[in-house]
Protein backbone atom coordinates (compact mmCIF):
# COMPACT_ATOMS: atom_id res chain seq x y z
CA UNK A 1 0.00 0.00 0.00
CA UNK A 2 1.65 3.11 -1.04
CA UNK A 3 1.57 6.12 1.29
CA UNK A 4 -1.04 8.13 -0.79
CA UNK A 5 -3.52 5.39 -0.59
CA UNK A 6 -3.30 4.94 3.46
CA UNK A 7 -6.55 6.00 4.88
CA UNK A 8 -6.89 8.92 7.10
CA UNK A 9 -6.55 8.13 10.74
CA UNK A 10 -3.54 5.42 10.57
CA UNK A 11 0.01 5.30 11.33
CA UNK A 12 1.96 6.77 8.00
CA UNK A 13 -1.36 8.89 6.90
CA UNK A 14 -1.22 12.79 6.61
CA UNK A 15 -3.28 14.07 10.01
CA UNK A 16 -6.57 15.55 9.36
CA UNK A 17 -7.09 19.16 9.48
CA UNK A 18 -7.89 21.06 12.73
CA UNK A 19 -11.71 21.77 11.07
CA UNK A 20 -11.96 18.20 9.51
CA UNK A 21 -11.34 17.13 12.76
CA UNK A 22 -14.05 19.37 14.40
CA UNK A 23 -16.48 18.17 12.23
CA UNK A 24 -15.74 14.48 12.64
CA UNK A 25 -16.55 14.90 16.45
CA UNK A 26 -19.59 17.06 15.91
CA UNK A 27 -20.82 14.52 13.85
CA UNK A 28 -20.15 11.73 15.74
CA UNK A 29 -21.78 13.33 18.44
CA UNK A 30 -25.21 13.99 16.18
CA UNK A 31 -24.92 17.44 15.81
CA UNK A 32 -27.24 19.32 13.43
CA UNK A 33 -25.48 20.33 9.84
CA UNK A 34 -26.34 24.54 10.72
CA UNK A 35 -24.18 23.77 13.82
CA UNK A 36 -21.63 21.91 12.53
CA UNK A 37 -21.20 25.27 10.07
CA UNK A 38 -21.86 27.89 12.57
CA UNK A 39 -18.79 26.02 14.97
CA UNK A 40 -16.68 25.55 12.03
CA UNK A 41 -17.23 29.19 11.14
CA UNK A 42 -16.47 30.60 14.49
CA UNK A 43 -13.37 28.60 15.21
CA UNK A 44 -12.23 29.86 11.63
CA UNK A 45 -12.82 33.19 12.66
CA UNK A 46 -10.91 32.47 16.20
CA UNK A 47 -7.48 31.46 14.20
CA UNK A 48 -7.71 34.19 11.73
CA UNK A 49 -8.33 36.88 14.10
CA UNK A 50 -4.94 35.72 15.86
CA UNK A 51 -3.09 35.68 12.39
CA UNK A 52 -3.48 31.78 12.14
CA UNK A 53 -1.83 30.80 15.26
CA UNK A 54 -2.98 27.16 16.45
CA UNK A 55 -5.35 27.08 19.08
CA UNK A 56 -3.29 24.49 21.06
CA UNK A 57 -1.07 27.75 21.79
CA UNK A 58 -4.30 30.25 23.04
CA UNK A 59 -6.18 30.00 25.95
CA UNK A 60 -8.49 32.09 28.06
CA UNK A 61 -6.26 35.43 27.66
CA UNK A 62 -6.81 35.05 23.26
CA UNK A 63 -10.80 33.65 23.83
CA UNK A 64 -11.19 36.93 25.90
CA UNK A 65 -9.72 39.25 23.58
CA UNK A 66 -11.97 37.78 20.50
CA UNK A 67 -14.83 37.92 22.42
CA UNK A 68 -14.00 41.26 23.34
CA UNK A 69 -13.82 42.18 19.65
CA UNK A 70 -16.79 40.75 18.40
CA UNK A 71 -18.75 42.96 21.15
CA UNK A 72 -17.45 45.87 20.79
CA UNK A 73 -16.29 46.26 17.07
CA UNK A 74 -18.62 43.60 15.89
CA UNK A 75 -21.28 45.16 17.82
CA UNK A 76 -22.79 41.25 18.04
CA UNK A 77 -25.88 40.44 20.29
CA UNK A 78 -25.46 38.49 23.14
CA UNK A 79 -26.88 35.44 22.05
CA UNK A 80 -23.99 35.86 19.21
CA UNK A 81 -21.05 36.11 21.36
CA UNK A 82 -22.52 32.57 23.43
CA UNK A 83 -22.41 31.05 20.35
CA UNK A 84 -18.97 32.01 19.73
CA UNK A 85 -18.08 31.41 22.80
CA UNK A 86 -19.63 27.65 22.77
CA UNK A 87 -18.06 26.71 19.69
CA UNK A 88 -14.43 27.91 21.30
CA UNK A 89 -15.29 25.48 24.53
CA UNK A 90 -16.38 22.23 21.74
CA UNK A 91 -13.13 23.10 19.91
CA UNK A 92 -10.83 23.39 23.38
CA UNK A 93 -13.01 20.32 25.38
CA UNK A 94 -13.85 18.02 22.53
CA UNK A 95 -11.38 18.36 20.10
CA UNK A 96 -8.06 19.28 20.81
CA UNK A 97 -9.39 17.63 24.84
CA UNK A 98 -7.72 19.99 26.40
CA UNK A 99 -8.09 20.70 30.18
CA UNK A 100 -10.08 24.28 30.46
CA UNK A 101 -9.70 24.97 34.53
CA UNK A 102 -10.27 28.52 33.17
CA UNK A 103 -13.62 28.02 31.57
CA UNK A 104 -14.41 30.11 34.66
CA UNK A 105 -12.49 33.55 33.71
CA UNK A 106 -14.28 34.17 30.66
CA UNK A 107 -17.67 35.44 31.20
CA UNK A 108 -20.84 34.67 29.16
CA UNK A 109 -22.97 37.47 28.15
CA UNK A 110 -26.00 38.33 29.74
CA UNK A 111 -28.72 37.80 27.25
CA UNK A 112 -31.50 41.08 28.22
CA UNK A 113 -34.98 40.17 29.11
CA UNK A 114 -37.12 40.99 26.52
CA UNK A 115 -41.29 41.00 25.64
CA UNK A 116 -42.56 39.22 22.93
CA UNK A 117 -43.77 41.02 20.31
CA UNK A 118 -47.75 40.29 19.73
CA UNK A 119 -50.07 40.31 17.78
CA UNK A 120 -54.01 41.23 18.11
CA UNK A 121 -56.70 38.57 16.81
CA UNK A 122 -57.41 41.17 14.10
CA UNK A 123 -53.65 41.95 13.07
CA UNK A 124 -53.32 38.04 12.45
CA UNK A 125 -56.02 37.83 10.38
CA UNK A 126 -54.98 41.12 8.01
CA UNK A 127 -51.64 39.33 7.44
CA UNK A 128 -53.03 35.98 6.66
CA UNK A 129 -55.23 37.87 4.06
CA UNK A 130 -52.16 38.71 2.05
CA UNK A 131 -50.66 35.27 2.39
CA UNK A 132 -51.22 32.24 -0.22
CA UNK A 133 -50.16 28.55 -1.59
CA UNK A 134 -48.48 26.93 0.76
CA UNK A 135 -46.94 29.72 2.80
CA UNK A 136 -49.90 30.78 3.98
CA UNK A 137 -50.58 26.67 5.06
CA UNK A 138 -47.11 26.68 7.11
CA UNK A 139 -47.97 30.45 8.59
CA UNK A 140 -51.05 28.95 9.63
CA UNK A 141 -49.14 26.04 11.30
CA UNK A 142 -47.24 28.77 13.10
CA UNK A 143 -49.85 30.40 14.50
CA UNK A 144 -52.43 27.37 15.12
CA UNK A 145 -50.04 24.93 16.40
CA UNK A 146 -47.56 27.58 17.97
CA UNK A 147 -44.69 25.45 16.05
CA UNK A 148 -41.40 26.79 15.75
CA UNK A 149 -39.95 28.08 12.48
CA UNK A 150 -37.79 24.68 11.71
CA UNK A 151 -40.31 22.37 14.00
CA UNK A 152 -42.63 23.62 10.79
CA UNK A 153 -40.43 22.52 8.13
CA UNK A 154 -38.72 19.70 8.76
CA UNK A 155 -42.52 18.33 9.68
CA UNK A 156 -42.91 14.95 8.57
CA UNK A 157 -46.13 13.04 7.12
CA UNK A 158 -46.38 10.08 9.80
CA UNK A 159 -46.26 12.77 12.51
CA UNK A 160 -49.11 14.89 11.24
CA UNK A 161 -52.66 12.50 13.02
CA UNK A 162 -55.57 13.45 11.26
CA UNK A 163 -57.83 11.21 13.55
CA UNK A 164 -56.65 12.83 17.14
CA UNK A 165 -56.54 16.14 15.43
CA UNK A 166 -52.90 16.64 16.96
CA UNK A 167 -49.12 16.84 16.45
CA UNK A 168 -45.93 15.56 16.80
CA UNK A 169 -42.95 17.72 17.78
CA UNK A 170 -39.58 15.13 16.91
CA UNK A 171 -36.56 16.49 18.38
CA UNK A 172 -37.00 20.16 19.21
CA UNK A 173 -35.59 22.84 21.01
CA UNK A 174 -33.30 20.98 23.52
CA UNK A 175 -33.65 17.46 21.75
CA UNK A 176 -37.66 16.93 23.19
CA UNK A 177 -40.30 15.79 21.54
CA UNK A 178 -43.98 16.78 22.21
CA UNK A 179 -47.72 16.81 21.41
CA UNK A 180 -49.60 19.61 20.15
CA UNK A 181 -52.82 20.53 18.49
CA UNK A 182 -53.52 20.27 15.01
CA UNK A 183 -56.19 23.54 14.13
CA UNK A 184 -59.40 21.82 12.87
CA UNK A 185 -59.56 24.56 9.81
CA UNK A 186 -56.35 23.64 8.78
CA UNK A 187 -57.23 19.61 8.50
CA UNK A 188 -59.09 19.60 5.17
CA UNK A 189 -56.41 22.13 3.56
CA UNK A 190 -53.30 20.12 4.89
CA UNK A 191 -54.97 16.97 3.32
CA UNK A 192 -55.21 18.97 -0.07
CA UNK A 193 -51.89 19.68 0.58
CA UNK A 194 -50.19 16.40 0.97
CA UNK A 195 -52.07 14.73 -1.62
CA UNK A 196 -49.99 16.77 -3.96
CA UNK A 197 -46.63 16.06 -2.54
CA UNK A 198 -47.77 12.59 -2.29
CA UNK A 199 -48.43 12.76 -5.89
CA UNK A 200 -44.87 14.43 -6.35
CA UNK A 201 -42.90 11.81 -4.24
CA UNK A 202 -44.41 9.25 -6.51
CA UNK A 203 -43.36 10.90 -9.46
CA UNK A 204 -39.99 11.04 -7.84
CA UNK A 205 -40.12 7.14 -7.34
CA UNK A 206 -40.64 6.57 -11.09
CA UNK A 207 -37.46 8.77 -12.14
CA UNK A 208 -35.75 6.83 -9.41
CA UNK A 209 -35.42 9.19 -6.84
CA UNK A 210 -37.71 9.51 -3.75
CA UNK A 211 -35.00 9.26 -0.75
CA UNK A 212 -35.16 11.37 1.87
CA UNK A 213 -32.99 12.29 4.77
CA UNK A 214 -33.62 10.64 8.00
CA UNK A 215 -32.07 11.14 11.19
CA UNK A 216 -29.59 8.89 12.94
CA UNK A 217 -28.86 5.41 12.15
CA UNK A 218 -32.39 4.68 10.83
CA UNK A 219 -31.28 4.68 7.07
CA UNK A 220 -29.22 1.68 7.87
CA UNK A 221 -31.81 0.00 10.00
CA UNK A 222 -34.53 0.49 8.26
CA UNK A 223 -33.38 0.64 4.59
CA UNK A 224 -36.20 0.95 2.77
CA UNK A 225 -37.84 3.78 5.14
CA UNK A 226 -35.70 6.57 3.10
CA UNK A 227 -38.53 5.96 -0.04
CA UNK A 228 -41.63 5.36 2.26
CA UNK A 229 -44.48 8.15 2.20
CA UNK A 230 -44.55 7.99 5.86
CA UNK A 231 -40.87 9.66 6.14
CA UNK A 232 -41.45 12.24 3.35
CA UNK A 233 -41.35 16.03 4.45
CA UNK A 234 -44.82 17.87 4.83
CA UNK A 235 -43.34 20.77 3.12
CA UNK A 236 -40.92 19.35 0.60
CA UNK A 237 -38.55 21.57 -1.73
CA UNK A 238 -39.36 22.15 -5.09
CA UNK A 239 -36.29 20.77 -6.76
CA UNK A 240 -33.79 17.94 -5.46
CA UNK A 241 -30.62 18.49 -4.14
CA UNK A 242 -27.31 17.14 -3.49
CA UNK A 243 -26.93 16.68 0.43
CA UNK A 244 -23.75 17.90 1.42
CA UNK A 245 -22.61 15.42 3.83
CA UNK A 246 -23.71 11.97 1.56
CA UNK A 247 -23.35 13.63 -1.70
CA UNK A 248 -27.01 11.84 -2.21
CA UNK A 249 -29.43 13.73 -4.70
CA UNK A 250 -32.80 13.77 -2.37
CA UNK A 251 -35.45 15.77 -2.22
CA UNK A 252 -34.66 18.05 1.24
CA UNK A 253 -37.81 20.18 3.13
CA UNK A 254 -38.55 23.73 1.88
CA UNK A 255 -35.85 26.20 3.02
CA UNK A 256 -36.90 27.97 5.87
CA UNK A 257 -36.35 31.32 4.20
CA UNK A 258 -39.60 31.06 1.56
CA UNK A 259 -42.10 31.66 5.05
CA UNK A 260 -39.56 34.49 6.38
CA UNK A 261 -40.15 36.37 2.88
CA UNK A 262 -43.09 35.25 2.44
CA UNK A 263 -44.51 36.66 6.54
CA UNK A 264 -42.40 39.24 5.89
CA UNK A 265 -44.10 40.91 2.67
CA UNK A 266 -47.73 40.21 3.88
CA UNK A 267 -47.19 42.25 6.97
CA UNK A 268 -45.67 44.76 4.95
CA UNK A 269 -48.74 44.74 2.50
CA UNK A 270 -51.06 44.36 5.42
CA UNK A 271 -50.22 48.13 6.91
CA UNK A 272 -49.41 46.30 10.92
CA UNK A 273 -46.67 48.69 12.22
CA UNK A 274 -45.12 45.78 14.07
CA UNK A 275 -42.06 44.17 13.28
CA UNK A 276 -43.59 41.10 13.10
CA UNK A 277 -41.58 37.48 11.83
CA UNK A 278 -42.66 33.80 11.69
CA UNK A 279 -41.60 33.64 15.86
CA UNK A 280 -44.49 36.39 16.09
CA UNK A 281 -46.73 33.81 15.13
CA UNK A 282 -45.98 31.38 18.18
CA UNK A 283 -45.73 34.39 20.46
CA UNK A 284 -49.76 35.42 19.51
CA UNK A 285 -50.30 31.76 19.69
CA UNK A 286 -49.55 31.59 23.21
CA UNK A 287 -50.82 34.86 24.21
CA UNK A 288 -54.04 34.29 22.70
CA UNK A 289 -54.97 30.88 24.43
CA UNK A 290 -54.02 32.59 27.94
CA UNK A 291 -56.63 35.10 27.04
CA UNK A 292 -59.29 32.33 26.26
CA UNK A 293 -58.66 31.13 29.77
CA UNK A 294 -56.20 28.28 28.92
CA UNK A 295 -54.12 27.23 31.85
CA UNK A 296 -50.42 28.28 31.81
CA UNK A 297 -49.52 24.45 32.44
CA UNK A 298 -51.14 23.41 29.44
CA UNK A 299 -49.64 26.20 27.03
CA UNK A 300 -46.47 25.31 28.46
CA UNK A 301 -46.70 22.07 26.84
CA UNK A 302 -47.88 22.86 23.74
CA UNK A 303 -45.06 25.23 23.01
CA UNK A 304 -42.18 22.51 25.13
CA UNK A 305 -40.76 25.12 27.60
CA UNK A 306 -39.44 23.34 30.48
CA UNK A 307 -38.82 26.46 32.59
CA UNK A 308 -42.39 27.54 33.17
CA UNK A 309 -40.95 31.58 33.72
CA UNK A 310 -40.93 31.46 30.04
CA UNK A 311 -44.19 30.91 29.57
CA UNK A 312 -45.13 33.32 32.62
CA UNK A 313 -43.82 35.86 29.98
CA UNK A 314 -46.41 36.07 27.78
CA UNK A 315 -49.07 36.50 30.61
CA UNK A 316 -47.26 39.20 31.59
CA UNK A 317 -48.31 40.63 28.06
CA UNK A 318 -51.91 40.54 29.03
CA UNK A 319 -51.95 43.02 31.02
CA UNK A 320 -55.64 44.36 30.55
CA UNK A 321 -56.89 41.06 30.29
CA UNK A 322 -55.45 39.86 33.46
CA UNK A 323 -57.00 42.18 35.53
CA UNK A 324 -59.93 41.73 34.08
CA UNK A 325 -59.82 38.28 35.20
CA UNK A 326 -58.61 39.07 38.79
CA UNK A 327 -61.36 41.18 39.41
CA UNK A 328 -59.28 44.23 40.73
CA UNK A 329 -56.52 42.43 42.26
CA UNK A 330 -52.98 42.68 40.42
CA UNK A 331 -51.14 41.40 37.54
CA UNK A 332 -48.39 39.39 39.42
CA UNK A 333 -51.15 38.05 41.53
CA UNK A 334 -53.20 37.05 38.89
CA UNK A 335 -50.16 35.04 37.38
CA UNK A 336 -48.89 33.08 40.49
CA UNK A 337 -52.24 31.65 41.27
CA UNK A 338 -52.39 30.68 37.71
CA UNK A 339 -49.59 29.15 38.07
CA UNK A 340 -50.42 27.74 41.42
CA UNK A 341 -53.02 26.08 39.92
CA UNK A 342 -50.63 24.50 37.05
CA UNK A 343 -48.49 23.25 39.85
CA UNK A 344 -51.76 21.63 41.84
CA UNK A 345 -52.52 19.82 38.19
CA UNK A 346 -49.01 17.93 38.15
């Protein structure tokens, strides 16, 4: 065997690279592809911004002094500089598995407390009337189901239940699946819906196509699942792709940004002064099932936030219609023996 054809990772081959070797571990450790990019592109940005030099020779005084930057020529958020931050810590802990007894000196930013932006009953419906096709179908997923922007398009067919009018969240925010409702007006046009792609994924079966992606190990324990309807995205793209990891052409789920455009322009054209996005949507959903007297508990499930403070945000939104409720006494008081009751429930 000559030295050129030695594979990677034996004695006599050439070592990876420091980002090859980054995203071996993230994958190995099931990491989604956008964070596998956003990691690689910070740590890229780390070396650079230190004219190249190799991590192994930084440490807490270099991590400091980039983080620095970012916030104060960068002008970055706070969520931003975490990010950057956490994709430093994979690099130091997982990769290069190097000790980090000073993970303590460098300080996280403090993300500020913030409240949601809503939407009135009648400010939903004069976006929705500018809305159309299937945008207006995911929108309405949005703001019926309270799903999250990629919950909504990585949605898959067997996870959709007609019967129980409900459904299922796989692997959201924090890795947690859940249960929520599935709006009764939406049923008959969601059918419509997937009877096309249905009709679509069979064409794609004929020109001998029809994989999709799934998750995990299933495609190698369940080989024939890739091609089932079942599998197949609710809101598939409209041309098929090469997936960057498999180099497999499949047909992938909608990018995310055709409902940002798409909820962008019809609040534009609807004349609400709000800066409204798809999140808004969730936000309203919430808000508006506290104000038809839906317990905090059970909106906390619906929308999977394990710290129930979260929720308590949006209450805190109502403020008219919470003291309408309490009959004079106040807000805050309102809330904890709402929540007091949520607690009783479980």
């Amino acid at each position: 065997m000559t030295p050129a054809s030695v594979p990677p990772g034996v004695p006599g081959s050439k070592p990876k690279k420091l980002l090859d070797q980054t995203r071996d571990v993230l994958r190995l450790k099931h990491y989604s592809l956008r964070t596998e990019r956003s990691y690689c592109d910070w740590i890229e940005r780390f070396i650079r911004f230190h004219r190249l030099r190799h991590p192994r020779e930084m440490g807490v005084t270099e991590i400091t002094q980039f983080l620095t930057h970012l916030a104060r020529i960068g002008n970055v958020s706070a969520a931003t500089q975490n990010q950057a931050l956490s994709a430093l810590l994979f690099l130091y802990q997982k990769v290069l598995k190097q000790e980090v007894g000073w993970i303590d000196q460098v300080e996280r930013a403090k993300k500020p407390k913030r409240i949601p932006m809503v939407l009135t009953r009648d400010e939903v419906h004069k976006i929705f009337a500018h809305m159309h096709g299937t945008p207006r179908l995911m929108a309405g997923l949005l703001y019926g189901s309270g799903l999250r922007l990629m919950e909504c398009v990585r949605l898959r067919v067997k996870d959709v239940d007609f019967g129980y009018a409900r459904i299922t969240v796989r692997d959201g925010k924090g890795a947690k699946d859940r249960l929520t409702m599935l709006p009764v007006n939406l049923a008959a046009p969601l059918e419509r819906h997937l009877a096309k792609v249905k009709a679509q994924h069979e064409q794609d079966l004929d020109d001998g196509f029809g994989e999709v992606y799934l998750p995990g190990a299933l495609a190698c324990k369940y080989e024939s699942a890739a091609r089932s309807w079942a599998w197949q995205f609710v809101f598939p793209s409209s041309r098929i792709s090469i997936d960057p990891r498999t180099g497999l052409r499949r047909r992938h789920h909608v990018d995310e940004n055709v409902l940002q455009v798409a909820v962008k322009h019809a609040v534009r054209a609807s004349g609400v002064h709000k800066p409204a996005t798809c999140h808004t949507l969730r936000h309203s959903f919430a808000t508006h099932l506290l104000e038809n007297g839906y317990d905090i508990r059970a909106v906390q499930e619906l929308l999977g936030h394990s710290p129930r403070e979260i929720t308590k945000t949006y209450a805190k939104v109502l403020l008219c219609v919470c003291l309408a409720f309490a009959k004079g006494q106040s807000v805050l008081c309102w809330i904890d023996q709402r929540c007091a009751c949520a607690s009783a429930t479980t």
